[in-house]
N, C-alpha and C. Protein backbone atom coordinates (compact mmCIF):
# COMPACT_ATOMS: atom_id res chain seq x y z
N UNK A 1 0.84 -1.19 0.00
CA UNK A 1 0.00 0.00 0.00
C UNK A 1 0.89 1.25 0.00
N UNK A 2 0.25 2.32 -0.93
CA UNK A 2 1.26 3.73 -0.74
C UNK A 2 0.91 4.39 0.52
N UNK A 3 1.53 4.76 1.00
CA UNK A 3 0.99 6.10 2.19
C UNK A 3 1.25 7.37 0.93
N UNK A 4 0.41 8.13 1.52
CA UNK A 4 0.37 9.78 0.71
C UNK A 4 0.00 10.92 1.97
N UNK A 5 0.97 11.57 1.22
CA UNK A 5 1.21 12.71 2.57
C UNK A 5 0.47 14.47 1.96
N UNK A 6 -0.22 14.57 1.66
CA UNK A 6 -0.40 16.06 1.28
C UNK A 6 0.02 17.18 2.48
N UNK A 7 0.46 18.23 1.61
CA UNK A 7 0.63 19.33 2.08
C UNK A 7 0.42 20.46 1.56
N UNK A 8 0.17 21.63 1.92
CA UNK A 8 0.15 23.21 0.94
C UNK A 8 -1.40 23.62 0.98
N UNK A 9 -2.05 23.11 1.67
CA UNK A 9 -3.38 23.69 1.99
C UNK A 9 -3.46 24.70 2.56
N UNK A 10 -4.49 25.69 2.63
CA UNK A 10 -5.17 26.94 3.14
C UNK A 10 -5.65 27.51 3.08
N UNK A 11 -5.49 29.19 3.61
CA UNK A 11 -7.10 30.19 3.11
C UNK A 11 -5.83 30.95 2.17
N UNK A 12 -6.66 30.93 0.81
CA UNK A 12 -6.21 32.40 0.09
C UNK A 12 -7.15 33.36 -0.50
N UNK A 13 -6.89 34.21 -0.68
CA UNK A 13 -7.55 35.24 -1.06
C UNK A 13 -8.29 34.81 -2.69
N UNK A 14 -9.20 34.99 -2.81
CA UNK A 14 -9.77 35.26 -4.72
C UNK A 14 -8.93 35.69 -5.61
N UNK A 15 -8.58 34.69 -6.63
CA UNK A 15 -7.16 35.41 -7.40
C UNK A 15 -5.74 34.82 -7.14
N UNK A 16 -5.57 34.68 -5.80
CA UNK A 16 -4.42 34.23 -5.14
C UNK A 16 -3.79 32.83 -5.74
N UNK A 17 -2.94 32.00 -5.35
CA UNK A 17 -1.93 31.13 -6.17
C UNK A 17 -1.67 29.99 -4.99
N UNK A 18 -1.63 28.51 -4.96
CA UNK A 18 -1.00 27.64 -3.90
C UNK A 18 -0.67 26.68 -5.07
N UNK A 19 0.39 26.17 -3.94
CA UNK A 19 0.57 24.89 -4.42
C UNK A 19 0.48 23.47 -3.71
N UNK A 20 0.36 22.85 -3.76
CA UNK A 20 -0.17 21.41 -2.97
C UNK A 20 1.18 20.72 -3.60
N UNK A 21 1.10 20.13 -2.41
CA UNK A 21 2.33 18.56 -2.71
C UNK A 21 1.60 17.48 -2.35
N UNK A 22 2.30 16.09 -2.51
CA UNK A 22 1.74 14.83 -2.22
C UNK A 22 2.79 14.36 -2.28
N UNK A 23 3.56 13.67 -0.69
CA UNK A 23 4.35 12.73 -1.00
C UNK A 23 4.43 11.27 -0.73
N UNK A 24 5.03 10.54 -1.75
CA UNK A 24 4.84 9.30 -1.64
C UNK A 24 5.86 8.64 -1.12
N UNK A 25 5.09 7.32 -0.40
CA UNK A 25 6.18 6.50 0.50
C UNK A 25 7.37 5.32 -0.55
N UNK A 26 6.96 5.76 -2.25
CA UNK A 26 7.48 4.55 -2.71
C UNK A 26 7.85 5.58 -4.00
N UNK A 27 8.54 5.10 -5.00
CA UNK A 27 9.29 5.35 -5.86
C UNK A 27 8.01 6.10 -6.58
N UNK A 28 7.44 7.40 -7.21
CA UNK A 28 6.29 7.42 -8.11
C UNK A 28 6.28 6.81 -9.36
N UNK A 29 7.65 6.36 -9.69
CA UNK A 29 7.99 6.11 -10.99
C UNK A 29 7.55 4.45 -11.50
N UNK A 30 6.85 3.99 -10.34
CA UNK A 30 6.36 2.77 -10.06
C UNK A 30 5.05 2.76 -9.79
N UNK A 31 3.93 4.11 -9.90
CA UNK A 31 2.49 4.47 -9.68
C UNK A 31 2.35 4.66 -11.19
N UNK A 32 1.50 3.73 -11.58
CA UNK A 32 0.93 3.64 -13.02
C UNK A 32 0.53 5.36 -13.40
N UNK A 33 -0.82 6.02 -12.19
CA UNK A 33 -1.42 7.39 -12.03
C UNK A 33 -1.39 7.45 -10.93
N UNK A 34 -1.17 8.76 -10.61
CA UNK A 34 -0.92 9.82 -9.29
C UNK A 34 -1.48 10.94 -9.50
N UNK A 35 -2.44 11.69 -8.52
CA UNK A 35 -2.73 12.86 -9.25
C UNK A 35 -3.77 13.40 -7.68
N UNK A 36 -4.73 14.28 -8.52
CA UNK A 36 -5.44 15.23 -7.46
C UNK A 36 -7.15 14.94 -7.64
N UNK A 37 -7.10 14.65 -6.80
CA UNK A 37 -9.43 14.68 -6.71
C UNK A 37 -9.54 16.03 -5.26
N UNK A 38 -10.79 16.40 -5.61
CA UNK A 38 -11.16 17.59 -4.87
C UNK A 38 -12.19 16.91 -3.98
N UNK A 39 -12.98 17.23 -3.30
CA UNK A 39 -14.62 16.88 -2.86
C UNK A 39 -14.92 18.13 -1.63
N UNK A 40 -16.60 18.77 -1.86
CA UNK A 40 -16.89 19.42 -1.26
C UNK A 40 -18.18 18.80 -0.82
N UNK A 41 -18.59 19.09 0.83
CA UNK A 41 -19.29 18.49 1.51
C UNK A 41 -20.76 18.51 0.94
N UNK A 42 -21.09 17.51 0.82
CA UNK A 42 -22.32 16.82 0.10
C UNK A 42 -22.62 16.30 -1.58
N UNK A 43 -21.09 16.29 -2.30
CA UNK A 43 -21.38 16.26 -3.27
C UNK A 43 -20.17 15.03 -3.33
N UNK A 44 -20.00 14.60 -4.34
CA UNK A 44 -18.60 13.45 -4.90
C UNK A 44 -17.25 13.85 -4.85
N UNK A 45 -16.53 13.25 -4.85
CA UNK A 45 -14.97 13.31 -5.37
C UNK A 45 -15.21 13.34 -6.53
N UNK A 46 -14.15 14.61 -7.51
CA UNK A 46 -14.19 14.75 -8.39
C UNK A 46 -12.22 14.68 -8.98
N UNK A 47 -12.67 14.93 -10.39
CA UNK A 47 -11.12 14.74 -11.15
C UNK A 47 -10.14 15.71 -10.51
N UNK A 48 -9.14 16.55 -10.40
CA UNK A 48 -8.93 17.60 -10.81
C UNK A 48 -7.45 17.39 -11.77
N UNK A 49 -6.38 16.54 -11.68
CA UNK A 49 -5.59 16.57 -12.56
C UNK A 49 -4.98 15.19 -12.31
N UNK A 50 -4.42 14.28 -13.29
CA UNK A 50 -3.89 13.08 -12.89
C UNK A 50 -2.43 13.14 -13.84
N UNK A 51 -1.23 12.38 -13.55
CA UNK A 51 0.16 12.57 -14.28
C UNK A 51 0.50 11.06 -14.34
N UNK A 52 0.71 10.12 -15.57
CA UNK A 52 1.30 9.18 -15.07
C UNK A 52 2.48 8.64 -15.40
N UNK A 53 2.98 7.67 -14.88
CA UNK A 53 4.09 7.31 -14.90
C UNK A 53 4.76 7.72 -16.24
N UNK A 54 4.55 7.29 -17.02
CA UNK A 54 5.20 8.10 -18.38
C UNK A 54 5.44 9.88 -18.91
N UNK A 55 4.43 9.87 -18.01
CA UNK A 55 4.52 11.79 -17.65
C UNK A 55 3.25 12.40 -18.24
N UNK A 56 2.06 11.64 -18.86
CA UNK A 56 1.12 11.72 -20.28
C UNK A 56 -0.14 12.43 -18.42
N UNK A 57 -0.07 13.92 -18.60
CA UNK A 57 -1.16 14.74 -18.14
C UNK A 57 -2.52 14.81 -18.17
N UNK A 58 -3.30 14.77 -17.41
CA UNK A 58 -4.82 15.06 -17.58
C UNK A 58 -5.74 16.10 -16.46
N UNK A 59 -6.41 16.64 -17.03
CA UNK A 59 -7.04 17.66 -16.45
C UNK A 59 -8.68 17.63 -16.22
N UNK A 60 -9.38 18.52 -15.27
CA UNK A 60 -10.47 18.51 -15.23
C UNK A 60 -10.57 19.52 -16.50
N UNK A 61 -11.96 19.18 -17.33
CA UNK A 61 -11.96 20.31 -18.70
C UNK A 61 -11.72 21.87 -18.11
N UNK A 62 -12.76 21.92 -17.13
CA UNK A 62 -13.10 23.25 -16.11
C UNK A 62 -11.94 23.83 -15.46
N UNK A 63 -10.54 23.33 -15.20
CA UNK A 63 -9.78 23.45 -14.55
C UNK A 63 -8.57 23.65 -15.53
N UNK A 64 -8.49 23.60 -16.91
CA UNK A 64 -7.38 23.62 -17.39
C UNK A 64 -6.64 25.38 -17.83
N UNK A 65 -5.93 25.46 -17.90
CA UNK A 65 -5.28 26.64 -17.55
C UNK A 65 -4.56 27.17 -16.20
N UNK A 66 -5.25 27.00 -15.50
CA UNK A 66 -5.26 27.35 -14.09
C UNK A 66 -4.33 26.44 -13.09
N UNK A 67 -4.52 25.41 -13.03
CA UNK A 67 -3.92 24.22 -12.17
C UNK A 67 -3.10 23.14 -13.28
N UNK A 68 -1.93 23.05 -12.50
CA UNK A 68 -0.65 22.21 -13.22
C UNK A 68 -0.48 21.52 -12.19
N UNK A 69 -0.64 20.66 -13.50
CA UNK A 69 0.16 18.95 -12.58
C UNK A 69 1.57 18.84 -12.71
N UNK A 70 2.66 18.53 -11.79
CA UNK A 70 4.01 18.12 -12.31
C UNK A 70 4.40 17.25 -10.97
N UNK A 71 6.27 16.80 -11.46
CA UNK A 71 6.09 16.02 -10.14
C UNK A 71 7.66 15.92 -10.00
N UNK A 72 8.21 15.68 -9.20
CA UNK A 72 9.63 16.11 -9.07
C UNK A 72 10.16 13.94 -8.48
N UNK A 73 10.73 13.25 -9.70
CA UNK A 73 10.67 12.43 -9.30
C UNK A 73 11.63 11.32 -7.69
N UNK A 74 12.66 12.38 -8.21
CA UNK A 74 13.84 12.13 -6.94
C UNK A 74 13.31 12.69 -5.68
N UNK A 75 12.27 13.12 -5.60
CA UNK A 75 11.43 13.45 -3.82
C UNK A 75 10.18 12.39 -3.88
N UNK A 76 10.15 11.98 -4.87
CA UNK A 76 8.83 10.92 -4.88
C UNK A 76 7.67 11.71 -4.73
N UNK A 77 7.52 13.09 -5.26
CA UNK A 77 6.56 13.89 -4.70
C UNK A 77 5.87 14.62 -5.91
N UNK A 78 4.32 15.10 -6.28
CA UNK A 78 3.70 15.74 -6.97
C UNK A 78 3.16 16.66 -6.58
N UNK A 79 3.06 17.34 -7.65
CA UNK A 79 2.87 19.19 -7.23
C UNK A 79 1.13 18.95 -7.67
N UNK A 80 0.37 20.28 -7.47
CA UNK A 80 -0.17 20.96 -7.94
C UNK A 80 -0.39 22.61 -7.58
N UNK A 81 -0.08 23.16 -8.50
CA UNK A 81 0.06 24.80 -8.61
C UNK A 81 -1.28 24.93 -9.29
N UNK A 82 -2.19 25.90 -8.16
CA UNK A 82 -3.16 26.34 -8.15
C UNK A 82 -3.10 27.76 -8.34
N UNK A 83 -3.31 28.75 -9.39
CA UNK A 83 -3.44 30.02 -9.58
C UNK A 83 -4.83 30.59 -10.16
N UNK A 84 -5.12 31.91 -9.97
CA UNK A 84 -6.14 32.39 -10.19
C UNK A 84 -7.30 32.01 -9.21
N UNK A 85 -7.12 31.11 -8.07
CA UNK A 85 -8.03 30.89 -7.38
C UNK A 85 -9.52 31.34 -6.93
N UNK A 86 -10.46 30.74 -7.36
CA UNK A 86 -11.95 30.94 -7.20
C UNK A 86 -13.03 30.46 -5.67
N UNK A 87 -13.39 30.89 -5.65
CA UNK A 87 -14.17 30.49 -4.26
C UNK A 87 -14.87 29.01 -4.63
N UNK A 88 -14.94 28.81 -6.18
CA UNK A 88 -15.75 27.37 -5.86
C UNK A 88 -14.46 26.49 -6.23
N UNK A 89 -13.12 27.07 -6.03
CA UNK A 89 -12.27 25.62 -5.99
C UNK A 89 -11.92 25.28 -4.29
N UNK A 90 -12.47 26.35 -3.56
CA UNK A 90 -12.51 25.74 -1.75
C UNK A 90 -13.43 24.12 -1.70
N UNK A 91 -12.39 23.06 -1.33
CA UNK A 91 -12.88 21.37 -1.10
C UNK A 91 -11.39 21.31 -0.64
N UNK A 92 -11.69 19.56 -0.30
CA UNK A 92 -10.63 19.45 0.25
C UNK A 92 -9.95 18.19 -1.13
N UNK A 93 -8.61 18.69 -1.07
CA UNK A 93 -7.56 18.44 -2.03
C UNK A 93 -7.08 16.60 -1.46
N UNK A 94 -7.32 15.65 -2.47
CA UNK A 94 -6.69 14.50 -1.83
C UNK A 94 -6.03 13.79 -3.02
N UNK A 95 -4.87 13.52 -2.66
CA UNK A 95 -3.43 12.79 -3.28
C UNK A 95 -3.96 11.20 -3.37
N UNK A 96 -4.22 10.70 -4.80
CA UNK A 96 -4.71 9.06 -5.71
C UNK A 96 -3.59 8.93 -6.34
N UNK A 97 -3.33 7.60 -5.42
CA UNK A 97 -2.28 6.85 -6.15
C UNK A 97 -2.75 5.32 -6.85
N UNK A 98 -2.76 4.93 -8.00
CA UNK A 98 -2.98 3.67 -9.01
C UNK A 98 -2.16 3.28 -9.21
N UNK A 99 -1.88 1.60 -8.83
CA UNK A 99 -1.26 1.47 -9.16
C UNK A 99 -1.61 -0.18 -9.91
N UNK A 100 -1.48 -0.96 -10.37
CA UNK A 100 -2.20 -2.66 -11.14
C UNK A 100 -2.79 -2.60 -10.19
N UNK A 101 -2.59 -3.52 -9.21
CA UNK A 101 -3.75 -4.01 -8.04
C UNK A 101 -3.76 -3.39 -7.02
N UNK A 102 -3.56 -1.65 -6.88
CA UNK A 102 -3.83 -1.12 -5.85
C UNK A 102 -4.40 0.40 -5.79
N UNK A 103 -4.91 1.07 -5.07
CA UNK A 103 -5.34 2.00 -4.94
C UNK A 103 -4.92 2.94 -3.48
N UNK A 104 -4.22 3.94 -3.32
CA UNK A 104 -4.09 4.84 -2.55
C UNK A 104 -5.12 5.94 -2.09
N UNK A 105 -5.12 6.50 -0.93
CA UNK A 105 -5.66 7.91 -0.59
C UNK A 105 -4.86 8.35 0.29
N UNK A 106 -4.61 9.70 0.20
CA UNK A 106 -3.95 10.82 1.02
C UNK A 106 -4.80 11.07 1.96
N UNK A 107 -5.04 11.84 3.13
CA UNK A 107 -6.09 11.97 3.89
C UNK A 107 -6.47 13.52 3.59
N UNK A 108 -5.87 14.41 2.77
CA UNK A 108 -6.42 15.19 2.64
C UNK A 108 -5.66 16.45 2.91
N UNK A 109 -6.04 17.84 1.66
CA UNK A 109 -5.62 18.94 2.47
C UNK A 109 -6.55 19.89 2.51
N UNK A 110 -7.00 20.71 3.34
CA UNK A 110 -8.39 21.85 3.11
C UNK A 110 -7.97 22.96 2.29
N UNK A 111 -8.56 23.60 0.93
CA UNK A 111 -8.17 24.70 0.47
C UNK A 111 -9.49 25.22 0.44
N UNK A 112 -9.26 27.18 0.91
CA UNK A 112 -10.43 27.88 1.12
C UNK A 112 -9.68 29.34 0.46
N UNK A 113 -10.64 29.57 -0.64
CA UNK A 113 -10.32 30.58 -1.18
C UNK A 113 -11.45 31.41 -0.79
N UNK A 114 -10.86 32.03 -0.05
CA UNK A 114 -12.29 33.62 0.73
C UNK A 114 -11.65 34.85 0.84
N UNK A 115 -12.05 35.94 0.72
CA UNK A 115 -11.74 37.14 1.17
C UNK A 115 -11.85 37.75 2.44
């Protein structure tokens, strides 16, 4: 099983910029997909960007421009750089790791974009 560690959550302002990490307990270069799901209270986990092992990117349609996936492989760790921040991207940020016969979750980071 992966452990996943998120970090880089908080309050920013409307407009404002974060970045989220996720680090992993195992090589990423050995996670088929790694990436980011959002969820806000009462509704689903949703996409927001996935990177995989080969480096081949994917995005929520709604989200592209704005949020980059990348991943720095010698920390075993993936980014996401959040800019332009909107009040409806406040959910909480959780680090999915895939891998053949397994599945990861991060426990989570809270991002709140308010004024």
């Amino acid at each position: 099983q992966v452990q996943l560690v998120e970090s880089g959550g908080g309050l920013v302002q409307p407009g404002g910029s974060l970045r989220l990490s996720c680090a992993a307990s195992v090589s990423i270069l050995s996670i088929n997909v790694i990436g980011w799901y959002r969820q806000v209270p009462g509704k689903e986990r949703e996409l927001v960007a996935t990177i995989t092992s080969g480096g081949t990117t994917n995005y929520a349609d709604s989200l592209k421009g704005r949020f980059t996936i990348s991943r720095d492989n010698a920390k075993n760790t993936v980014y996401l750089q959040m800019n332009s921040l909107k009040p409806e991207d406040t959910a909480v940020y959780y680090c999915n790791a895939r891998r053949v016969i397994s599945a990861s979750w991060g426990r989570g980071t809270q991002v709140t974009v308010s004024s």
